[in-house]
N, C-alpha and C. Protein backbone atom coordinates (compact mmCIF):
# COMPACT_ATOMS: atom_id res chain seq x y z
N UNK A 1 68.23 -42.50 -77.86
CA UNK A 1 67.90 -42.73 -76.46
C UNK A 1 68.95 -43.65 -75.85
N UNK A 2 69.40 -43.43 -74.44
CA UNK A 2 70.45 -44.48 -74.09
C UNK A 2 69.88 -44.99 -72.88
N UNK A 3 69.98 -46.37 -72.79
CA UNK A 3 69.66 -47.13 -72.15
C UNK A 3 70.49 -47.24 -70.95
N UNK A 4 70.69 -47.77 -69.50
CA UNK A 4 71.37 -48.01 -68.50
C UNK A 4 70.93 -48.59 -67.99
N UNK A 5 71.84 -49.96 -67.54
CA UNK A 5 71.41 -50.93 -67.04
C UNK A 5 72.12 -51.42 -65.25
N UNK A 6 71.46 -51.20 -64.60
CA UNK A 6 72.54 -51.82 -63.38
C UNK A 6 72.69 -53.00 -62.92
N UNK A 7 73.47 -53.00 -62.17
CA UNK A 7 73.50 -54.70 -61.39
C UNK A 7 74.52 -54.53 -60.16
N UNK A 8 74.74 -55.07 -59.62
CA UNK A 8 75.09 -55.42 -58.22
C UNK A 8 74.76 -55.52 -57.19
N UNK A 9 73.33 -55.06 -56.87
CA UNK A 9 72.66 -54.62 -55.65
C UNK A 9 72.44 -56.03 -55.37
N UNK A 10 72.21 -56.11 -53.90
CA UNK A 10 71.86 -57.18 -52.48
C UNK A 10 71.54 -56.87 -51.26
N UNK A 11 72.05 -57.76 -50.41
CA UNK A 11 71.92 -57.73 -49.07
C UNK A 11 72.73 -58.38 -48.99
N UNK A 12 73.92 -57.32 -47.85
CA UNK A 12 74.67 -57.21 -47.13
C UNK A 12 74.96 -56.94 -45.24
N UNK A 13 75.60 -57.61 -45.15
CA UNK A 13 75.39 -57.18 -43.34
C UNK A 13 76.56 -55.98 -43.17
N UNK A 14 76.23 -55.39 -42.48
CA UNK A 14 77.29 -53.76 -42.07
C UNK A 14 78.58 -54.19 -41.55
N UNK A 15 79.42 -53.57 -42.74
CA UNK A 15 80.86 -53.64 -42.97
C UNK A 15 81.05 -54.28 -43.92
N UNK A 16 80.49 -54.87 -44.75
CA UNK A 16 80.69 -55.54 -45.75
C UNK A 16 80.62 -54.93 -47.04
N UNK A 17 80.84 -55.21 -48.55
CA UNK A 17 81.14 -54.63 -49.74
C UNK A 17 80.21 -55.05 -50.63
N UNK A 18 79.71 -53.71 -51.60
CA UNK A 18 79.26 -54.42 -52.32
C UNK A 18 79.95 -53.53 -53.74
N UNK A 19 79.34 -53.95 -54.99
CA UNK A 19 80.45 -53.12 -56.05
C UNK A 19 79.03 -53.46 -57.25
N UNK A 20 78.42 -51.66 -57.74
CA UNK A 20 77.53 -52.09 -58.36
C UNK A 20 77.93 -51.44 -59.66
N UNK A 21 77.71 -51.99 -60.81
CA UNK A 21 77.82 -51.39 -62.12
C UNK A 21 77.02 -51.37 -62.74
N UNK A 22 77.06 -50.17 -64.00
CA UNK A 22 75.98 -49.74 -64.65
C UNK A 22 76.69 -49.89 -66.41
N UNK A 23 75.79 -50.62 -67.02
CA UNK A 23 76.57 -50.25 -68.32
C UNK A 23 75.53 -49.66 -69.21
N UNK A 24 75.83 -49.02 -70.09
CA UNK A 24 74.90 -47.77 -70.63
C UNK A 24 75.77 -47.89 -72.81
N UNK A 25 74.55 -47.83 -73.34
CA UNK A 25 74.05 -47.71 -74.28
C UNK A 25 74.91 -47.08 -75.33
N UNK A 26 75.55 -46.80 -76.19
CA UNK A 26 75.91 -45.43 -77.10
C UNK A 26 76.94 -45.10 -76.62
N UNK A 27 77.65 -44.22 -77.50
CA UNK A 27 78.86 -43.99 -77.72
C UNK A 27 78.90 -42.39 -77.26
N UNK A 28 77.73 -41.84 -76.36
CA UNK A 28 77.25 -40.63 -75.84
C UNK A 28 78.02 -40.94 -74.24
N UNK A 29 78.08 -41.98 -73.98
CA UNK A 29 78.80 -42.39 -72.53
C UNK A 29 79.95 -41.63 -72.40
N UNK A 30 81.09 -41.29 -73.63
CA UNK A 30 81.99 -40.81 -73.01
C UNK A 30 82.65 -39.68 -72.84
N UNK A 31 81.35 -38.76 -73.53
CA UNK A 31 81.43 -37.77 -73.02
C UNK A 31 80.53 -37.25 -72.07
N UNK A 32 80.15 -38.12 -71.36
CA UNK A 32 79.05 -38.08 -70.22
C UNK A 32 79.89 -37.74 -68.65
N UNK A 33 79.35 -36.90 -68.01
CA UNK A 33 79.67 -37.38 -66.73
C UNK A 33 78.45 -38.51 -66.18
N UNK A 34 78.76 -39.66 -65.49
CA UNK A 34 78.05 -40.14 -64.77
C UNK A 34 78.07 -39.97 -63.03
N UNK A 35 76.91 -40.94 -62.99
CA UNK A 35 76.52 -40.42 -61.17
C UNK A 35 76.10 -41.66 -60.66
N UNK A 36 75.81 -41.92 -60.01
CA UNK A 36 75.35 -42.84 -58.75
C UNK A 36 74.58 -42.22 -57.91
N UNK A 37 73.27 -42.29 -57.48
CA UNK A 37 72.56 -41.42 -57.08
C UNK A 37 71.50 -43.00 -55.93
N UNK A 38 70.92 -42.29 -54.89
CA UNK A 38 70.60 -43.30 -54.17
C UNK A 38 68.63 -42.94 -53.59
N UNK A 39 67.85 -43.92 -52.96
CA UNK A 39 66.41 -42.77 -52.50
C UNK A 39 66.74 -44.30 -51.77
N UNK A 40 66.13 -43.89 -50.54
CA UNK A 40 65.52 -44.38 -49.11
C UNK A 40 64.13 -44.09 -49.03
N UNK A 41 63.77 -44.85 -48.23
CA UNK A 41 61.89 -45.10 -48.21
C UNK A 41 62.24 -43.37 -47.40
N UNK A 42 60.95 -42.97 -47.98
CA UNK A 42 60.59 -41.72 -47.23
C UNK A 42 61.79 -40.97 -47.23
N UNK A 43 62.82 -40.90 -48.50
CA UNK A 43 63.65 -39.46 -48.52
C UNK A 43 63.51 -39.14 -50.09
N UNK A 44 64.16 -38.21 -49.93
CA UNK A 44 64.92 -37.79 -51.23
C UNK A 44 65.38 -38.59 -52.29
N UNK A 45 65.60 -38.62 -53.44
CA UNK A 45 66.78 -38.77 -54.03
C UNK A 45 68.20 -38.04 -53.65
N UNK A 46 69.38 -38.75 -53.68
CA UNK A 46 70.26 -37.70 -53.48
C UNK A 46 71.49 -38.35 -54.06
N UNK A 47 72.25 -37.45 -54.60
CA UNK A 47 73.83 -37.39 -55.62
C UNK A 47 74.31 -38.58 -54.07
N UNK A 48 75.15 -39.65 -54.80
CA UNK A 48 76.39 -40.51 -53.71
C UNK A 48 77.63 -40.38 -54.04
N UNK A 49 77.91 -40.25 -55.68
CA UNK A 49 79.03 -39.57 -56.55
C UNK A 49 78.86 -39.39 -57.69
N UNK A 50 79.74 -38.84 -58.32
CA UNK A 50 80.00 -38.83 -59.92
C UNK A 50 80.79 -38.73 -60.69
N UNK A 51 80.96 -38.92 -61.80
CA UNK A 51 82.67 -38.68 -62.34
C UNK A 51 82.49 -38.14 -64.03
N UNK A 52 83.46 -37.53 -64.21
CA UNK A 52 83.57 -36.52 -64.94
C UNK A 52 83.74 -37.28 -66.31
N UNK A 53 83.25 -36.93 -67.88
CA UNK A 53 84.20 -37.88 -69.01
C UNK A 53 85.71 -37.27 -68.69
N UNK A 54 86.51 -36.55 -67.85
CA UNK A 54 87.94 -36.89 -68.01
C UNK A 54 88.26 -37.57 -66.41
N UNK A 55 87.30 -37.64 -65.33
CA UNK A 55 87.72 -38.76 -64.54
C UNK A 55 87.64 -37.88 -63.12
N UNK A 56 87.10 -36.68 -63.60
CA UNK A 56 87.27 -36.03 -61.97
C UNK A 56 85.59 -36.76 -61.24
N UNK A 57 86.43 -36.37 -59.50
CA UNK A 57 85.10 -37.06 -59.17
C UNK A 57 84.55 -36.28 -58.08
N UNK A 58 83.24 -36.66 -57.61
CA UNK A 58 82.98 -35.86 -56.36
C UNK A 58 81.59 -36.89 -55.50
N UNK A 59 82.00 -36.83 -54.27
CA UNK A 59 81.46 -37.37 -53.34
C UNK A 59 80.37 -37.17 -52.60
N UNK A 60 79.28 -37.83 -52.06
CA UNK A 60 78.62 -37.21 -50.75
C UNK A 60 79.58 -37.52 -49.44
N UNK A 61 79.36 -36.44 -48.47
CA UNK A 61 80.02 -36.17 -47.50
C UNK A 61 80.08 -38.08 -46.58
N UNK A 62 78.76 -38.45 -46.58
CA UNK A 62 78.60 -39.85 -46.09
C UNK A 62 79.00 -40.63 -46.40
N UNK A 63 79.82 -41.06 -47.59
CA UNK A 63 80.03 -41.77 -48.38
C UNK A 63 81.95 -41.65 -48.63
N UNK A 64 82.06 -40.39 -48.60
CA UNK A 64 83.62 -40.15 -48.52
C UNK A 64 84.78 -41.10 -47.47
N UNK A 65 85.41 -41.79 -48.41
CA UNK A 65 85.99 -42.73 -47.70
C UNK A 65 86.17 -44.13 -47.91
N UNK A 66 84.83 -44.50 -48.09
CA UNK A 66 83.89 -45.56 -48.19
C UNK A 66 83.63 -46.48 -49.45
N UNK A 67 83.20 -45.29 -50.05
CA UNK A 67 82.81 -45.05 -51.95
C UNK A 67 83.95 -45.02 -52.71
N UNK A 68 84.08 -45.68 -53.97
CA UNK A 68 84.75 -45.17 -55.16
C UNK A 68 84.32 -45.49 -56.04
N UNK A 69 83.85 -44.16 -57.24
CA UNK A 69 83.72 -44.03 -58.29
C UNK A 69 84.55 -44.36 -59.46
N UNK A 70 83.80 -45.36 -60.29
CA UNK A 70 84.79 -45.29 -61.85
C UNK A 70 84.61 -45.91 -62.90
N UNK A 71 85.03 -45.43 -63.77
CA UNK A 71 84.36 -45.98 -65.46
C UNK A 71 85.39 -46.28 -66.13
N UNK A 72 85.02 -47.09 -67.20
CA UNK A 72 85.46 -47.55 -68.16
C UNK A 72 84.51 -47.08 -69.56
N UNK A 73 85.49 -46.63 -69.86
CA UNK A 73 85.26 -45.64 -71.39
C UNK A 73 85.05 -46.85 -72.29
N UNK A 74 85.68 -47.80 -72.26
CA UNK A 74 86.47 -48.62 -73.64
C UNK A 74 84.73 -49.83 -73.53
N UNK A 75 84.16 -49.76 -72.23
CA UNK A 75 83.57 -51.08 -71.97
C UNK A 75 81.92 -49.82 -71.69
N UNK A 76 82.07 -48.60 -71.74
CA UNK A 76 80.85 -48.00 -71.45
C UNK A 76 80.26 -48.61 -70.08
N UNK A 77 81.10 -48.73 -69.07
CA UNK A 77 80.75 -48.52 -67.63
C UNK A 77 81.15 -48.03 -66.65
N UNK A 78 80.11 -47.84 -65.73
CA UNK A 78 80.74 -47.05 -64.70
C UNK A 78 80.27 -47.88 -62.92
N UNK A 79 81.50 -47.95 -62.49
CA UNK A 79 81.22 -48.89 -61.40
C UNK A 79 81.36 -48.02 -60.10
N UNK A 80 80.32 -48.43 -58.49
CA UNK A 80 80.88 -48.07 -57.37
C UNK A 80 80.53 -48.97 -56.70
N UNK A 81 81.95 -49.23 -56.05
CA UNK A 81 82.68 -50.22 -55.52
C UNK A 81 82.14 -49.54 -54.07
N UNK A 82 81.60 -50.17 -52.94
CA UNK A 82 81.17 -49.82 -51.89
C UNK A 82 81.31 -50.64 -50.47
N UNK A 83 82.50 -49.98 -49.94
CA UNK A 83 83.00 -50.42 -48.57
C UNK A 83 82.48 -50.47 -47.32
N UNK A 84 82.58 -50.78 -46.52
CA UNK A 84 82.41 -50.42 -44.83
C UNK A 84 80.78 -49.94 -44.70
N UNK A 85 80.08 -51.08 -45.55
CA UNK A 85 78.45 -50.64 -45.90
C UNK A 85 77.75 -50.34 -44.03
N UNK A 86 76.84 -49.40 -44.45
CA UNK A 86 76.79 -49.16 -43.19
C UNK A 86 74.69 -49.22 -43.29
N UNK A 87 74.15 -49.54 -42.14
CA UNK A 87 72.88 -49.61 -42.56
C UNK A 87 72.07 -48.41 -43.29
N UNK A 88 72.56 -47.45 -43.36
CA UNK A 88 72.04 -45.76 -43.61
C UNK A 88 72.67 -45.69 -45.09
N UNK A 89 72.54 -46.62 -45.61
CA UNK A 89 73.35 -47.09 -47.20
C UNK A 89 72.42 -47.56 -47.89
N UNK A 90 71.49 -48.08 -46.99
CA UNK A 90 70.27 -49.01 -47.67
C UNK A 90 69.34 -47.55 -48.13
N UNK A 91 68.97 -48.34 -49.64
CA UNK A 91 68.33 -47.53 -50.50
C UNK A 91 68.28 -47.85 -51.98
N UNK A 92 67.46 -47.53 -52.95
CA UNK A 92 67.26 -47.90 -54.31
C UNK A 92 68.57 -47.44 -54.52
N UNK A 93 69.27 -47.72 -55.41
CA UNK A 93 70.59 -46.72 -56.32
C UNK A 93 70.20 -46.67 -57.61
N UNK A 94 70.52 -45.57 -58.01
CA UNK A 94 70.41 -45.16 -59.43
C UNK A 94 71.66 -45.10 -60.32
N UNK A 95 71.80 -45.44 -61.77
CA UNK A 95 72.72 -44.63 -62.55
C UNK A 95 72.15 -43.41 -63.23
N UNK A 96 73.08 -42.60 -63.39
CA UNK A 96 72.42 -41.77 -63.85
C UNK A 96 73.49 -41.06 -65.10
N UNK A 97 73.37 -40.81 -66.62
CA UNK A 97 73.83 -40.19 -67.44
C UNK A 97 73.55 -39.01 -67.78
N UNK A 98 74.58 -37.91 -67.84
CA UNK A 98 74.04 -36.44 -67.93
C UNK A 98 75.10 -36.03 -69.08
N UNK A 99 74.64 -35.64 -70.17
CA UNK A 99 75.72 -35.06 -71.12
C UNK A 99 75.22 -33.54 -71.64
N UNK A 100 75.56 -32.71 -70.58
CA UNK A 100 76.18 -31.13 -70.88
C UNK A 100 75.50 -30.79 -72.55
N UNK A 101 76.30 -31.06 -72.94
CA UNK A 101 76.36 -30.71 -74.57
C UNK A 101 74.87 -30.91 -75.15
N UNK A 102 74.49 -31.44 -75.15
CA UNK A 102 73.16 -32.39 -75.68
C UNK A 102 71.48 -31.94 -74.98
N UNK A 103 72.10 -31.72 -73.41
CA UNK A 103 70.75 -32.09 -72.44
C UNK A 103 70.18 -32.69 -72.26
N UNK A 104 70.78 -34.20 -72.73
CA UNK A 104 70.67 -35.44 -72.59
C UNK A 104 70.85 -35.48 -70.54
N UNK A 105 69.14 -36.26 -70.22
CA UNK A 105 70.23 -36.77 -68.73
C UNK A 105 68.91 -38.24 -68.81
N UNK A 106 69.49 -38.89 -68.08
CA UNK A 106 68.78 -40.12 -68.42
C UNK A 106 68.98 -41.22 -66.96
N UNK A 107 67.98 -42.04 -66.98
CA UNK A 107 68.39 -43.20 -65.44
C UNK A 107 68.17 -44.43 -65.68
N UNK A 108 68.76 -45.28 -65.17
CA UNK A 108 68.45 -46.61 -65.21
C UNK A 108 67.30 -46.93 -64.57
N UNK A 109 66.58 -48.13 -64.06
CA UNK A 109 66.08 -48.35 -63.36
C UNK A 109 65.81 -48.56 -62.31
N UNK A 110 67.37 -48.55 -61.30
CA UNK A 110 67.75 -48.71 -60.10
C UNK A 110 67.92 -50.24 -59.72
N UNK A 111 68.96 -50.54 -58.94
CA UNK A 111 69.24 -51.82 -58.20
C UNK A 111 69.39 -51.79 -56.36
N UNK A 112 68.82 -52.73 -56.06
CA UNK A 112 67.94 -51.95 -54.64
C UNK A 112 69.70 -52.81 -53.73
N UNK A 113 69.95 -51.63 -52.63
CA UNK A 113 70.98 -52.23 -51.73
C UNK A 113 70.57 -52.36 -50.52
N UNK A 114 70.57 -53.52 -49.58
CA UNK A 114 70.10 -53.32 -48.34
C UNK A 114 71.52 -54.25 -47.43
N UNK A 115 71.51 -53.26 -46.33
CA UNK A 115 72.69 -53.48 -45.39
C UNK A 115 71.68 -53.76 -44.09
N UNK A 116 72.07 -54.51 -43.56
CA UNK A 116 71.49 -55.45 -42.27
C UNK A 116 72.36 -54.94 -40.83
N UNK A 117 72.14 -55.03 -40.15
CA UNK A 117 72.81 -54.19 -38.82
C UNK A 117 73.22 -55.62 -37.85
């Protein structure tokens, strides 16, 4: 079983940065793609990015720009660094581990972000 742990989440006022990381369990991390995944009171869950075990990445459209995805293999984390926070940002965030091979997919517990207007 692999564990994931996050941290960085706060409160922030809009335009400001925040940079949250997740470090995760096992030596299953690197061949994992990971994700960053986000829920707002009364929505969805929904993908914010993710990155590939060789480093490719992919974005939500809202977030493009803004966001960057990225891990460290050697340290089993994966960080997003989060710019030009905007109030429509605020929301639980998730990590999330998915390894293909296995059918392993797994979440942390979430670290809550709130942006102030």
């Amino acid at each position: 079983q692999v564990q994931l742990v996050e941290s960085g989440g706060g409160l922030v006022q809009a335009g400001g940065s925040l940079r949250l990381s997740c470090a995760a369990s096992g030596s299953i991390f690197r061949i994992s793609t990971m994700g960053w995944y986000r829920q707002a009171p009364g929505k969805q869950r929904e993908l914010v990015a993710h990155i590939t075990r060789t480093g490719s990445t992919n974005y939500a459209d809202s977030v493009k720009g803004r966001f960057t995805i990225s891990r460290d293999n050697a340290k089993n984390t994966v960080n997003l660094q989060m710019n030009s926070l905007k109030p429509e940002d605020t929301a639980l965030y998730y990590c999330n581990l998915n390894t293909a091979l296995t059918g392993l997919d797994s979440w942390g517990q979430g670290t809550q972000v709130t942006v102030s207007s």
